[in-house]
C-alpha atoms as a PDB file:
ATOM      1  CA  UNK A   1       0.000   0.000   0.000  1.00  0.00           C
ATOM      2  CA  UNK A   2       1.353   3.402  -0.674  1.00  0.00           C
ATOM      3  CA  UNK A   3       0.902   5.919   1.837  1.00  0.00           C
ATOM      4  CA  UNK A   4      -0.399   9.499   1.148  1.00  0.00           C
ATOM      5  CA  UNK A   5       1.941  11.770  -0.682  1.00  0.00           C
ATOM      6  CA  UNK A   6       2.749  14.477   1.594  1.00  0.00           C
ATOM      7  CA  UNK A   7       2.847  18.114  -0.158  1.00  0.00           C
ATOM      8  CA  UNK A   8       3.792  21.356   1.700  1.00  0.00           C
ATOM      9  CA  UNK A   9       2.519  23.370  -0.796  1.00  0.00           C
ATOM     10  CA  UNK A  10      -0.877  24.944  -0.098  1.00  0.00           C
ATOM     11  CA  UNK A  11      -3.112  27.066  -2.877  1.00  0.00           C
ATOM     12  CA  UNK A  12      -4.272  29.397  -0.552  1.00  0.00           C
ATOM     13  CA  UNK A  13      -3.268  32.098   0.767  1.00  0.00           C
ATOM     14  CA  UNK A  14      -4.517  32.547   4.713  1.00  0.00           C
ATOM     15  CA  UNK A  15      -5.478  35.533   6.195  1.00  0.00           C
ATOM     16  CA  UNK A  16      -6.181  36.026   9.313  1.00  0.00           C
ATOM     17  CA  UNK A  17      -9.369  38.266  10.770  1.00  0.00           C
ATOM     18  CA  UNK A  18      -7.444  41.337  11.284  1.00  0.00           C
ATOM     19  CA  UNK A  19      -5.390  41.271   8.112  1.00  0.00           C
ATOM     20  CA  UNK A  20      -8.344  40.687   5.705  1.00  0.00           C
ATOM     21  CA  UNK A  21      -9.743  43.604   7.022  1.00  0.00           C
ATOM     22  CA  UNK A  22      -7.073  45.901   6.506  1.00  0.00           C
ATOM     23  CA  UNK A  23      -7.629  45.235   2.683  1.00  0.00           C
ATOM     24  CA  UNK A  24     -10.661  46.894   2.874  1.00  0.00           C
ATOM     25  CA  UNK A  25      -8.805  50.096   2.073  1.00  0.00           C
ATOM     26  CA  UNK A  26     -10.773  52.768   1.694  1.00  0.00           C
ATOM     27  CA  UNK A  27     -14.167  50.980   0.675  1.00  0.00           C
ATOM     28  CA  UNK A  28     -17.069  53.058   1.750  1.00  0.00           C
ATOM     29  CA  UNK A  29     -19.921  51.180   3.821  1.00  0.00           C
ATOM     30  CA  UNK A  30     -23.156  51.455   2.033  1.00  0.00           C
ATOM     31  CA  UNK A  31     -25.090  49.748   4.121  1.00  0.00           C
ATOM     32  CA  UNK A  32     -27.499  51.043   6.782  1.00  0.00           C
ATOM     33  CA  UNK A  33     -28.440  49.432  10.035  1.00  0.00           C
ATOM     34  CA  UNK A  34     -31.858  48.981   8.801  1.00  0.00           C
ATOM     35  CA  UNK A  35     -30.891  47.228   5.944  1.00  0.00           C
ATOM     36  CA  UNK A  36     -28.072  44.833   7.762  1.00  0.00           C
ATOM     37  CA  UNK A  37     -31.603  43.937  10.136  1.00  0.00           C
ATOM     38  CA  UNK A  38     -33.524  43.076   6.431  1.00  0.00           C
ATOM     39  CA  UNK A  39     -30.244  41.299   4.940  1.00  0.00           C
ATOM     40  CA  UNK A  40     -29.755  39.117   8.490  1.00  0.00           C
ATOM     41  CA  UNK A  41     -31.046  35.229   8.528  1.00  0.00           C
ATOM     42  CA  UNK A  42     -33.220  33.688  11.504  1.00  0.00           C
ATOM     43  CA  UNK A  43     -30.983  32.772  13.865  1.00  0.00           C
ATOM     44  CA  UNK A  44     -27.599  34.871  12.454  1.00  0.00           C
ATOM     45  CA  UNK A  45     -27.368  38.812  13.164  1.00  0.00           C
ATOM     46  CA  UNK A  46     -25.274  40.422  10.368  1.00  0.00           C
ATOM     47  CA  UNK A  47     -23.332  43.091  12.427  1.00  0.00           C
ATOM     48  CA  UNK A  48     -21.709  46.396  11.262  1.00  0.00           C
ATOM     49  CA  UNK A  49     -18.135  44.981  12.086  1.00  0.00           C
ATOM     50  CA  UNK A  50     -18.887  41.718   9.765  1.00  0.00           C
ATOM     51  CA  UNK A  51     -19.767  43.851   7.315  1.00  0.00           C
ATOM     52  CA  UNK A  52     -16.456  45.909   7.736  1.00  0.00           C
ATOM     53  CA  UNK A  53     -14.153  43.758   8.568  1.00  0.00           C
ATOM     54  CA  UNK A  54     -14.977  41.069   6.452  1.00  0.00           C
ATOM     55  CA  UNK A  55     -17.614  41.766   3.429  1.00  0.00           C
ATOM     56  CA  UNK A  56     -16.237  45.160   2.479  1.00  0.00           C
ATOM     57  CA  UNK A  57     -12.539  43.878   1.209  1.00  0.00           C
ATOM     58  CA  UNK A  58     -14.229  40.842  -0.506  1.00  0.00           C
ATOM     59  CA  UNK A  59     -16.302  43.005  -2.575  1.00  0.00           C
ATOM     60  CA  UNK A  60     -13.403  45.069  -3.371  1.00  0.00           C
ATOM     61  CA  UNK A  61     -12.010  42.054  -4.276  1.00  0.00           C
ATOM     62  CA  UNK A  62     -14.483  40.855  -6.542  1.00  0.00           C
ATOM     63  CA  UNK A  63     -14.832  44.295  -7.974  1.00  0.00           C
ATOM     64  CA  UNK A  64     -11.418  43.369  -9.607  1.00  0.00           C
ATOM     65  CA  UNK A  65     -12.013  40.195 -10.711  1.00  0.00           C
ATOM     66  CA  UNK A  66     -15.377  41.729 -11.932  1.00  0.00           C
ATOM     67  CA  UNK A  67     -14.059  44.779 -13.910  1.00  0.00           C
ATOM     68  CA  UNK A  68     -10.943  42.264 -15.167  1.00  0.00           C
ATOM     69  CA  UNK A  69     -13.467  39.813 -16.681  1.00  0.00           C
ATOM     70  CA  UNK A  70     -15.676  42.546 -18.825  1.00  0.00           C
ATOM     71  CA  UNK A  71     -12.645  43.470 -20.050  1.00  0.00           C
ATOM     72  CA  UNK A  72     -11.305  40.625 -21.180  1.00  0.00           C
ATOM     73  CA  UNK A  73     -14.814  40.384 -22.739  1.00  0.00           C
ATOM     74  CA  UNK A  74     -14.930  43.152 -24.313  1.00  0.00           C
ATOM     75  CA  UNK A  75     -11.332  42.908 -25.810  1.00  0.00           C
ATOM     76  CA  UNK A  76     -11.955  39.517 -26.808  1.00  0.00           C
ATOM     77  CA  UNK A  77     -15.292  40.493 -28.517  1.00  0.00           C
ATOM     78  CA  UNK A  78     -13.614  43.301 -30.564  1.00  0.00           C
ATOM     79  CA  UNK A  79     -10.934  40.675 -31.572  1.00  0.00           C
ATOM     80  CA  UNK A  80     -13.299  38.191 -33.103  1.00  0.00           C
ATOM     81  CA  UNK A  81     -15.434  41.171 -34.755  1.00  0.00           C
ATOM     82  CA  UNK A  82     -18.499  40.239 -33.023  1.00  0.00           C
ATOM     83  CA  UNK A  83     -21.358  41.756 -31.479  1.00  0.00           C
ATOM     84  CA  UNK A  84     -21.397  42.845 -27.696  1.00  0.00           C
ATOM     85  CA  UNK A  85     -23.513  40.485 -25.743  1.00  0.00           C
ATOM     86  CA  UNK A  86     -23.677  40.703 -21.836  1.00  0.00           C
ATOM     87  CA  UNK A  87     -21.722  37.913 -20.570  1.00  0.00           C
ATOM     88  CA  UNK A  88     -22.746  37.667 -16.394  1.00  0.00           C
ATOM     89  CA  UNK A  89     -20.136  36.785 -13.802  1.00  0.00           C
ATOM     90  CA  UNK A  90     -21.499  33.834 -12.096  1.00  0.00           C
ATOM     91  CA  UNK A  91     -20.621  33.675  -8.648  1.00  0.00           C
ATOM     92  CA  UNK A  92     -21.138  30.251  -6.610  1.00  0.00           C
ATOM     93  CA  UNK A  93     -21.701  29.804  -3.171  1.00  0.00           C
ATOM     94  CA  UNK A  94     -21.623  26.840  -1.380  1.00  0.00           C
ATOM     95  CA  UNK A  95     -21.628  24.919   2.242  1.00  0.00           C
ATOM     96  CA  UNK A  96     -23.625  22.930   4.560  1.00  0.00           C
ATOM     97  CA  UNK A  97     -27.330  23.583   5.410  1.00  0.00           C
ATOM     98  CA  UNK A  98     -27.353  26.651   8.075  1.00  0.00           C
ATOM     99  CA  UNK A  99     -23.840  27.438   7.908  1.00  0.00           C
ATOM    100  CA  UNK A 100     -24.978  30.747   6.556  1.00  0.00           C
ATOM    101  CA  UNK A 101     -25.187  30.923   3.074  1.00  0.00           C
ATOM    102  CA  UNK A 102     -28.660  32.886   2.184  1.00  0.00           C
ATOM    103  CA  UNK A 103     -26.809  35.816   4.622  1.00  0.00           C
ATOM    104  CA  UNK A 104     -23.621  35.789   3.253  1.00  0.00           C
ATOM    105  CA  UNK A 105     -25.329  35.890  -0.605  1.00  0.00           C
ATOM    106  CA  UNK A 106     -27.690  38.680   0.370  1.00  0.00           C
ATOM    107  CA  UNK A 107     -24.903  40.894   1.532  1.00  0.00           C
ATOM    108  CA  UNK A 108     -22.673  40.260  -1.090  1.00  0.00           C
ATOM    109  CA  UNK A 109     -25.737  41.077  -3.620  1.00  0.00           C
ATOM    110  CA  UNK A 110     -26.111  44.474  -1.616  1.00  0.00           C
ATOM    111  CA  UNK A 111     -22.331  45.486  -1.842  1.00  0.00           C
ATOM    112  CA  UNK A 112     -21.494  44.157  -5.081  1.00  0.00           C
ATOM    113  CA  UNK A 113     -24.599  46.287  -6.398  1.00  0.00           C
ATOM    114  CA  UNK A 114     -22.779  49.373  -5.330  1.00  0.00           C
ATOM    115  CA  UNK A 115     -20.041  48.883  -7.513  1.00  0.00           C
ATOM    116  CA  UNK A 116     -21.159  51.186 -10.396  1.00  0.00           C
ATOM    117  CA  UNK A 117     -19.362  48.696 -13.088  1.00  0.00           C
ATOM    118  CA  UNK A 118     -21.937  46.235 -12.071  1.00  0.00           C
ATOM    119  CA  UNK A 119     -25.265  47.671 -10.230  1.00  0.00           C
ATOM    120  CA  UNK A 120     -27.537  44.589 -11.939  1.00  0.00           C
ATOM    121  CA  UNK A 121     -26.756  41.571  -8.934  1.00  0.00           C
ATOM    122  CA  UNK A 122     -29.449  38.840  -9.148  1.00  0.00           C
ATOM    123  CA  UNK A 123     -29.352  36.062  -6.200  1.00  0.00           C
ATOM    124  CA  UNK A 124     -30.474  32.718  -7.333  1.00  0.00           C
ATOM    125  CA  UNK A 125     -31.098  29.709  -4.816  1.00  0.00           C
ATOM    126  CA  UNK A 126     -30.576  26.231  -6.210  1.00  0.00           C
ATOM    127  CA  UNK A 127     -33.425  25.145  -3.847  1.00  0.00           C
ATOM    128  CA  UNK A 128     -35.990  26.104  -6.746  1.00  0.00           C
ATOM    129  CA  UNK A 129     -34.209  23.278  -8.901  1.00  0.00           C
ATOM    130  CA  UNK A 130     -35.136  20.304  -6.431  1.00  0.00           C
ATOM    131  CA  UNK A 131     -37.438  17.807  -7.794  1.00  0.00           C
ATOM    132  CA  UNK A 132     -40.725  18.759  -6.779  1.00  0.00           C
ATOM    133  CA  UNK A 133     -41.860  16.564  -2.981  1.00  0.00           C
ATOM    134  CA  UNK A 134     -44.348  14.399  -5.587  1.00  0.00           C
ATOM    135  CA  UNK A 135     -41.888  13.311  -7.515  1.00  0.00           C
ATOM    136  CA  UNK A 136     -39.208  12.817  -4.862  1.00  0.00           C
ATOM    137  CA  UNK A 137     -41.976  10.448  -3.012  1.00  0.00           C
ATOM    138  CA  UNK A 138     -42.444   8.765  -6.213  1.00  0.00           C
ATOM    139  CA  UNK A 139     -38.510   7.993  -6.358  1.00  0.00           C
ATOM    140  CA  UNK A 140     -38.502   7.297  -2.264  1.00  0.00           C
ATOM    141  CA  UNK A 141     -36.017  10.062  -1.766  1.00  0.00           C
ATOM    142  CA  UNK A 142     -37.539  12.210   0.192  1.00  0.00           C
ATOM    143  CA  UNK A 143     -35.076  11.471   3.395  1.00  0.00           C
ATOM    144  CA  UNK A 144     -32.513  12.447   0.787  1.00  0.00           C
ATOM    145  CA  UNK A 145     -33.804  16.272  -0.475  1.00  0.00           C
ATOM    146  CA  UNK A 146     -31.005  18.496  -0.336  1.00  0.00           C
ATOM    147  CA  UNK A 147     -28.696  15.450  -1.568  1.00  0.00           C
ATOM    148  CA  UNK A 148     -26.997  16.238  -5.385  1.00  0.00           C
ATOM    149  CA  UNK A 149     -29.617  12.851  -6.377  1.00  0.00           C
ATOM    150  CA  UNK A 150     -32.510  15.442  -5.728  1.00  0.00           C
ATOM    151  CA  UNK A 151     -31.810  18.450  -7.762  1.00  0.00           C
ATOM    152  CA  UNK A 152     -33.044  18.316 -11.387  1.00  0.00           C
ATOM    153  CA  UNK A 153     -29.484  18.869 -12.982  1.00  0.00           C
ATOM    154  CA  UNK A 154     -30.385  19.280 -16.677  1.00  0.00           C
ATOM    155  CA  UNK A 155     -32.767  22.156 -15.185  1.00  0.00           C
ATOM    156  CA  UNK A 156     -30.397  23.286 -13.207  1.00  0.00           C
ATOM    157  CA  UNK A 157     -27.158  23.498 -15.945  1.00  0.00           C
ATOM    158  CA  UNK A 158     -29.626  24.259 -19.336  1.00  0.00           C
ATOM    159  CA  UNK A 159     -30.235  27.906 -16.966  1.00  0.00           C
ATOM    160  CA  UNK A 160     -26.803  28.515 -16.156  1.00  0.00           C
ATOM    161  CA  UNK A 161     -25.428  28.079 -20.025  1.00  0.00           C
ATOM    162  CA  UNK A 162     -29.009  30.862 -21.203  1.00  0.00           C
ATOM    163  CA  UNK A 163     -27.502  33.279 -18.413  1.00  0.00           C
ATOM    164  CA  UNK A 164     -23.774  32.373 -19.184  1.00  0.00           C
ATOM    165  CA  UNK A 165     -24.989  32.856 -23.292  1.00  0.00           C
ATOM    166  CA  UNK A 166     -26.068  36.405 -22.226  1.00  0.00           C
ATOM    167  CA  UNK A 167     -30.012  35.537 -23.116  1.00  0.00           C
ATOM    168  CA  UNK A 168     -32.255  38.701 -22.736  1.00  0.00           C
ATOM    169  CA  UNK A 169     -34.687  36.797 -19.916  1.00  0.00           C
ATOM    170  CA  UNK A 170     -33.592  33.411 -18.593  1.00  0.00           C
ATOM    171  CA  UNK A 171     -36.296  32.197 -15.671  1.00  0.00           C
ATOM    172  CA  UNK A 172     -35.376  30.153 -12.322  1.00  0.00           C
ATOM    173  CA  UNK A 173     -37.768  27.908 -10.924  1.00  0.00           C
ATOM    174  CA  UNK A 174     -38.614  29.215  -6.830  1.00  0.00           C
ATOM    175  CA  UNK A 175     -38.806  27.567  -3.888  1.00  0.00           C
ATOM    176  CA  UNK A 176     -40.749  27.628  -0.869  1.00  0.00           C
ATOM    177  CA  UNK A 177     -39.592  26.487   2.699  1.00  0.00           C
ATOM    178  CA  UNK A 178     -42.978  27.383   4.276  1.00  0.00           C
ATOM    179  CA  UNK A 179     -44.285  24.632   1.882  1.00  0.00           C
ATOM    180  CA  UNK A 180     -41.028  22.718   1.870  1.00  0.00           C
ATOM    181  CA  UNK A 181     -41.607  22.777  -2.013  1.00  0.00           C
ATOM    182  CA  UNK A 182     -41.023  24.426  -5.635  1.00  0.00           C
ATOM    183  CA  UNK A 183     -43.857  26.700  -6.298  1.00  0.00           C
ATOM    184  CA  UNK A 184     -44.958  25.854  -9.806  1.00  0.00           C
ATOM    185  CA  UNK A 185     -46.425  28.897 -10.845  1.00  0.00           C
ATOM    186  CA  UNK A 186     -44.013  31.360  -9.414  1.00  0.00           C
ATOM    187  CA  UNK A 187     -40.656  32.161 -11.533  1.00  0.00           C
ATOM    188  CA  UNK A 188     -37.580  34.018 -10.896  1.00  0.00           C
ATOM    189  CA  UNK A 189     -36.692  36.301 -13.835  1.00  0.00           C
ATOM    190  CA  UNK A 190     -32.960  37.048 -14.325  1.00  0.00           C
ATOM    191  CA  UNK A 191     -32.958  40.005 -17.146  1.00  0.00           C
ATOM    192  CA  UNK A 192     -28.920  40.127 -18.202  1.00  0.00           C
ATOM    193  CA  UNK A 193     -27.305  40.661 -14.906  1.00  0.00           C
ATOM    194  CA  UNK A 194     -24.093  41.791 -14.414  1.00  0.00           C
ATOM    195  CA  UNK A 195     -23.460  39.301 -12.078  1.00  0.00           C
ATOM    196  CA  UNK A 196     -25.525  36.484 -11.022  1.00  0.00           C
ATOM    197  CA  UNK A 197     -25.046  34.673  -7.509  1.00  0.00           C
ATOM    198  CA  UNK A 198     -25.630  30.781  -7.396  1.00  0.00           C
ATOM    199  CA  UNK A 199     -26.325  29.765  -3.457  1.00  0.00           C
ATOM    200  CA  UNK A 200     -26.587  26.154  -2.586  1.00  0.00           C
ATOM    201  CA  UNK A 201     -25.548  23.060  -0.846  1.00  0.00           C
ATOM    202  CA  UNK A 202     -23.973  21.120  -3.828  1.00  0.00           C
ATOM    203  CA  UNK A 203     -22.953  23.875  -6.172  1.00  0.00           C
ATOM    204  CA  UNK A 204     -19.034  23.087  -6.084  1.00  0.00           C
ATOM    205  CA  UNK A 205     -19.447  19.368  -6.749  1.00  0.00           C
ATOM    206  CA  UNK A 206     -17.299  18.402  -9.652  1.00  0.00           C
ATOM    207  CA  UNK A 207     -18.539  16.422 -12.338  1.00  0.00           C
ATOM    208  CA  UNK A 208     -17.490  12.473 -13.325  1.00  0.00           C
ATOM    209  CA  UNK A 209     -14.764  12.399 -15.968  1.00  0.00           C
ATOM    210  CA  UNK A 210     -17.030  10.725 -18.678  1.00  0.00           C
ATOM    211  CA  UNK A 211     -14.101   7.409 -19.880  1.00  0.00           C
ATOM    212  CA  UNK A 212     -15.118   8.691 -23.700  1.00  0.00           C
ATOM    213  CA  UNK A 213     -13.974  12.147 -23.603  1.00  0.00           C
ATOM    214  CA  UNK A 214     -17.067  13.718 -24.467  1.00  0.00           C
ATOM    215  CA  UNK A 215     -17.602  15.737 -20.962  1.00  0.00           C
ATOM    216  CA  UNK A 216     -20.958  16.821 -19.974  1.00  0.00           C
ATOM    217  CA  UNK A 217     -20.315  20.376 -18.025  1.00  0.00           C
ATOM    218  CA  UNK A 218     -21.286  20.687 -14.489  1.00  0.00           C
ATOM    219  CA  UNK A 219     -22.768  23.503 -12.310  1.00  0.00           C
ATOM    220  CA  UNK A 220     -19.365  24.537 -10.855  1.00  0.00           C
ATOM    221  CA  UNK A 221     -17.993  24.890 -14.324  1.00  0.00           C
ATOM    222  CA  UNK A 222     -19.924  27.897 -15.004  1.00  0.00           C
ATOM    223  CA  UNK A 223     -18.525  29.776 -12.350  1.00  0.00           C
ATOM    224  CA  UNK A 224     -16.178  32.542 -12.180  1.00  0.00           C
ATOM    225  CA  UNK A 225     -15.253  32.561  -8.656  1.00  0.00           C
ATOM    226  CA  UNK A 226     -16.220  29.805  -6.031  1.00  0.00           C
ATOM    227  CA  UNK A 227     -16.937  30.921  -2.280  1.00  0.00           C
ATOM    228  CA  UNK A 228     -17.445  28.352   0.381  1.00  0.00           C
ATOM    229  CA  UNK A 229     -18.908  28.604   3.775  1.00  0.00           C
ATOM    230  CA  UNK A 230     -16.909  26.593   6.522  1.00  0.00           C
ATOM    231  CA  UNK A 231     -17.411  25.875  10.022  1.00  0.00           C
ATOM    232  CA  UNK A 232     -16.847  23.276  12.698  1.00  0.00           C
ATOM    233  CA  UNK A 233     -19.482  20.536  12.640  1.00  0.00           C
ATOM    234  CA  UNK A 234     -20.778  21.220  16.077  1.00  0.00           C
ATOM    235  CA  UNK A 235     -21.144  25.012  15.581  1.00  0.00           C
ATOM    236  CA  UNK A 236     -23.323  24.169  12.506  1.00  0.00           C
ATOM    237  CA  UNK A 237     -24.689  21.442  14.534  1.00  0.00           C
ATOM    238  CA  UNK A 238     -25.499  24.203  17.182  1.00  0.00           C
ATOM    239  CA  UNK A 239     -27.027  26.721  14.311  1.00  0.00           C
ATOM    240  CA  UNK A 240     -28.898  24.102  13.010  1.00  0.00           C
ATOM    241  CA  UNK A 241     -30.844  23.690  16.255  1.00  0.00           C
ATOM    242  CA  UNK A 242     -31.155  26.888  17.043  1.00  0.00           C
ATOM    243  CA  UNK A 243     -33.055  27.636  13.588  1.00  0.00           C
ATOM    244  CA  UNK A 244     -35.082  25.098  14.148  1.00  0.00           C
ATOM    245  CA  UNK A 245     -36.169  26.074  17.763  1.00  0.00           C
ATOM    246  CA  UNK A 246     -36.763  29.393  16.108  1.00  0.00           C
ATOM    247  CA  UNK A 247     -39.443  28.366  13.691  1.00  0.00           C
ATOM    248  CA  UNK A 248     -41.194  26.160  15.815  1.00  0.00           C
ATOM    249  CA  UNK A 249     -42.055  29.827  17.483  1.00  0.00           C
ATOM    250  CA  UNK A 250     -42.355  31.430  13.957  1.00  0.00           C
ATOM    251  CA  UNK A 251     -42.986  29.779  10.643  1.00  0.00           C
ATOM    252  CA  UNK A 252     -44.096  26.428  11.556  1.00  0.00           C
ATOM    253  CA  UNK A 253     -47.083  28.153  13.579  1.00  0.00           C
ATOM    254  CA  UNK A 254     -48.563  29.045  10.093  1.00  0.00           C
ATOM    255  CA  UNK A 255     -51.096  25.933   9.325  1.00  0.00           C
ATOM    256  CA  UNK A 256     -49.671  26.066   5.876  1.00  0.00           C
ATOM    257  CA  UNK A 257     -46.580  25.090   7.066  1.00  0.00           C
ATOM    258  CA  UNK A 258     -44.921  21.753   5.753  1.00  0.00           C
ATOM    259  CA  UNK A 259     -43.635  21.621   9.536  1.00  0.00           C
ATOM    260  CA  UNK A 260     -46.319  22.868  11.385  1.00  0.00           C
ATOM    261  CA  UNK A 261     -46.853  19.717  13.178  1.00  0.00           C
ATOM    262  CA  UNK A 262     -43.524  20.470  15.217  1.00  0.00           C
ATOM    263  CA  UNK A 263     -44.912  23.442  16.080  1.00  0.00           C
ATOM    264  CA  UNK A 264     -46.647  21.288  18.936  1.00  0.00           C
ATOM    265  CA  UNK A 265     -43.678  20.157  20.630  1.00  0.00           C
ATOM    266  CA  UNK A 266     -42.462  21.152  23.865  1.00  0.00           C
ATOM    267  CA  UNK A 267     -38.606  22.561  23.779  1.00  0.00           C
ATOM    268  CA  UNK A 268     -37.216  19.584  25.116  1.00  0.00           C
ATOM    269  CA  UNK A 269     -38.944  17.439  21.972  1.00  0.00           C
ATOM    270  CA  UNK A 270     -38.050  20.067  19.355  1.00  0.00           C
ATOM    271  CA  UNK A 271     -34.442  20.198  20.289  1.00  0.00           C
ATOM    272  CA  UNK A 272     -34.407  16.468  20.122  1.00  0.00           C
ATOM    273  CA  UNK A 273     -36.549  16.628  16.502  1.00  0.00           C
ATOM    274  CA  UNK A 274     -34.328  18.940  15.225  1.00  0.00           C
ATOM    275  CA  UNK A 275     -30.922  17.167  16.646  1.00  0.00           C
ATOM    276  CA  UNK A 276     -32.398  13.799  15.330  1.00  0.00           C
ATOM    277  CA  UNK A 277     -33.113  15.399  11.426  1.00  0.00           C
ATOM    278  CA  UNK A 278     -29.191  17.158  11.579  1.00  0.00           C
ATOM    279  CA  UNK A 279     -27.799  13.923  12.671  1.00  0.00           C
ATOM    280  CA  UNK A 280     -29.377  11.427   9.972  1.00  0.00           C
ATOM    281  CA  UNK A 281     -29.974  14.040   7.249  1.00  0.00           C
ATOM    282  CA  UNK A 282     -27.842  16.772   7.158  1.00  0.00           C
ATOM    283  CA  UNK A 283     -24.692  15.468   8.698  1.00  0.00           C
ATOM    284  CA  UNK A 284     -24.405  12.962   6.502  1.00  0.00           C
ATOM    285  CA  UNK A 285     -25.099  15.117   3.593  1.00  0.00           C
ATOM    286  CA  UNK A 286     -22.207  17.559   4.597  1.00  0.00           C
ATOM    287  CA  UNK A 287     -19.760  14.885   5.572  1.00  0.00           C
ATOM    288  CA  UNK A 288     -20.797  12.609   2.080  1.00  0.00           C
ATOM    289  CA  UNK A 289     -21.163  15.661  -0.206  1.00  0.00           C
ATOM    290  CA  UNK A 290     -20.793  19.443   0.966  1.00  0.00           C
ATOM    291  CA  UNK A 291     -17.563  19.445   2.890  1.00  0.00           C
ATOM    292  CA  UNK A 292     -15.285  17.403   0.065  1.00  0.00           C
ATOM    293  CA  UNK A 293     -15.673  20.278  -2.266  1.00  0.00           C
ATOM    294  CA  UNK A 294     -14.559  22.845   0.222  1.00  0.00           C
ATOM    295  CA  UNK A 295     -11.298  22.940  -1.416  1.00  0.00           C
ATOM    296  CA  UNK A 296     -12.912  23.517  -4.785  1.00  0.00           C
ATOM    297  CA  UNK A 297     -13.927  27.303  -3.314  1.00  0.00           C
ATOM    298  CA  UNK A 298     -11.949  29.780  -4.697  1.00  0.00           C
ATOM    299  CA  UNK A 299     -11.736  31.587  -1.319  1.00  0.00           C
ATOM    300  CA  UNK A 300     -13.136  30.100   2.334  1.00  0.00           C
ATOM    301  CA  UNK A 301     -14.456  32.181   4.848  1.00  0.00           C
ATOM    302  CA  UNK A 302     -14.002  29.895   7.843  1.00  0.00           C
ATOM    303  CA  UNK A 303     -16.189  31.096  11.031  1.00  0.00           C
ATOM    304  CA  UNK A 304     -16.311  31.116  14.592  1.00  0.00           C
ATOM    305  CA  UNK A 305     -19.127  31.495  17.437  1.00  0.00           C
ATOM    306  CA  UNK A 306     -21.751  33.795  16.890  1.00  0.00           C
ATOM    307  CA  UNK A 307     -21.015  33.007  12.678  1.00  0.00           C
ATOM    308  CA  UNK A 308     -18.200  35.863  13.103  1.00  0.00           C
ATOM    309  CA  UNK A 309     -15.592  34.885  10.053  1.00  0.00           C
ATOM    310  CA  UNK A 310     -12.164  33.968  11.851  1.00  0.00           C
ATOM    311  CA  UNK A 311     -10.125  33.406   8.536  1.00  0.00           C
ATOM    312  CA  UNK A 312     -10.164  33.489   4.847  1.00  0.00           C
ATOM    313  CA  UNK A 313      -8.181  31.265   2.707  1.00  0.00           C
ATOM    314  CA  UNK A 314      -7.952  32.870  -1.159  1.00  0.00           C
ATOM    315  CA  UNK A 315      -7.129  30.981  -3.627  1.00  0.00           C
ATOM    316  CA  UNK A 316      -3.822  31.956  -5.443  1.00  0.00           C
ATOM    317  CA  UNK A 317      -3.206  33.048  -8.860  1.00  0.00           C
END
């Protein structure tokens, strides 16, 4: 047996808290308290300092990569003597389930639309490309939703390449969790974006190298730059409870709700409910599928208590 090559080398470049935020420079904050309280999830408060410290130099940073890529388009498009279609920059965000991902894509969407090279940001969930709950019953997978098996992928990849193409309108389907389903007769319209964020749980999976050569392309290969959301299992553990003690108050009150029946528990039951569903669901999903394409990310943002970012990890060029 040969043991595992040992390589010093590493692709990143680490930064620690109070060095990434130096790189802010002299990046204004646009954002109001008001609209940090609109932009903040259920259970994780998007402070001021976050916003500063970490959020501000990362949308500097993709500012450049943003600004570098239209004009590389542009030039390119003047070389081959054809016409000027909007290509997007795709941006894809990925880690496990309440790790933070829907905050960290809202913010970026406000910031980034500040940037007066690229004021059109659209934020698109993957959870809107799930198979719908009927057809997941059908298949008897729905104790694996949320696991890459349970996303319609040809749905999923024939959108990216119409937004990548620079089509006028290109529609996403949309989910919701009050239903714990797609909503078939709601759409998301993305009308040529400058850049377009892609949130989900499996988004940096790589595809299978086909043995014939003829490679079918895969949602990460659309991307432009690759985030991912990191944390130590038992903080997410920790989130992941606390969310779902929160909406056993809130959202599974409504009768509508997919969940409501929780809603009856006492505190004791829900935080064993929601420990049980993390533990046979979601852990496995993270460990299995979310957490081996960590190293895919272009840059890390690794957090802390609280879901304050300790260290980033860019990729270098």
């Amino acid at each position: 047996m040969n043991p595992r090559a040992t390589v010093v080398f590493s692709p990143y470049a680490l930064y620690l808290r109070e060095e990434w935020a130096r790189l802010r420079a002299d990046t204004p904050m646009s954002l109001t308290e008001a609209e940090l309280e609109n932009l903040s999830g259920l259970t994780e408060r998007i402070s001021t300092a976050e916003v500063v410290e970490i959020y501000l130099p990362l949308s500097r940073l993709l500012n450049f990569y943003v600004e570098a890529a239209q004009s590389l388009h542009g030039a390119t498009q003047a070389f081959l003597r054809k016409g000027d279609s909007k290509m997007p920059f795709i941006i894809g965000l990925g880690g496990s389930v309440a790790a933070g991902k829907s905050t960290t894509g809202r913010v970026l969407r406000a910031l980034l639309a500040r940037w007066p090279s690229h004021r059109r940001v659209d934020l698109v969930p993957t959870d809107g490309f799930l198979f719908a709950n009927a057809e997941l019953e059908e298949r008897g997978m729905m104790e694996r939703k949320g696991f890459p098996e349970s996303y319609d992928l040809t749905k999923l990849l024939n959108f990216l390449a119409e937004v990548k193409s620079g089509k006028t309108r290109v529609e996403a389907p949309v989910y919701s969790h009050l239903v714990y389903d797609v909503l078939p007769d709601q759409k998301l319209v993305i009308e040529q974006p400058d850049i377009v964020i892609v949130e989900g749980l499996n988004v940096l999976q790589p595809a299978k190298l086909p043995k014939d050569g003829q490679a079918i392309p895969y949602v990460s290969d659309f991307f432009d730059f690759s985030i991912y959301i990191d944390a130590a299992e038992e903080l997410v553990e920790s989130w992941y409870v606390e969310r779902f003690l929160r909406l056993r108050q809130t959202a599974f009150r409504d009768p509508a709700s997919y969940f409501h029946r929780y809603s009856m528990l006492s505190e004791e039951e829900a935080r064993a409910t929601g420990l049980a569903i993390w533990q046979s669901i979601n852990l496995i999903n993270l460990r299995e599928n979310i957490l081996p394409t960590r190293q895919r990310a272009d840059l890390i943002l690794r957090k802390g208590a609280d879901h304050a970012v300790e260290t980033v990890a860019l990729r270098k060029l």
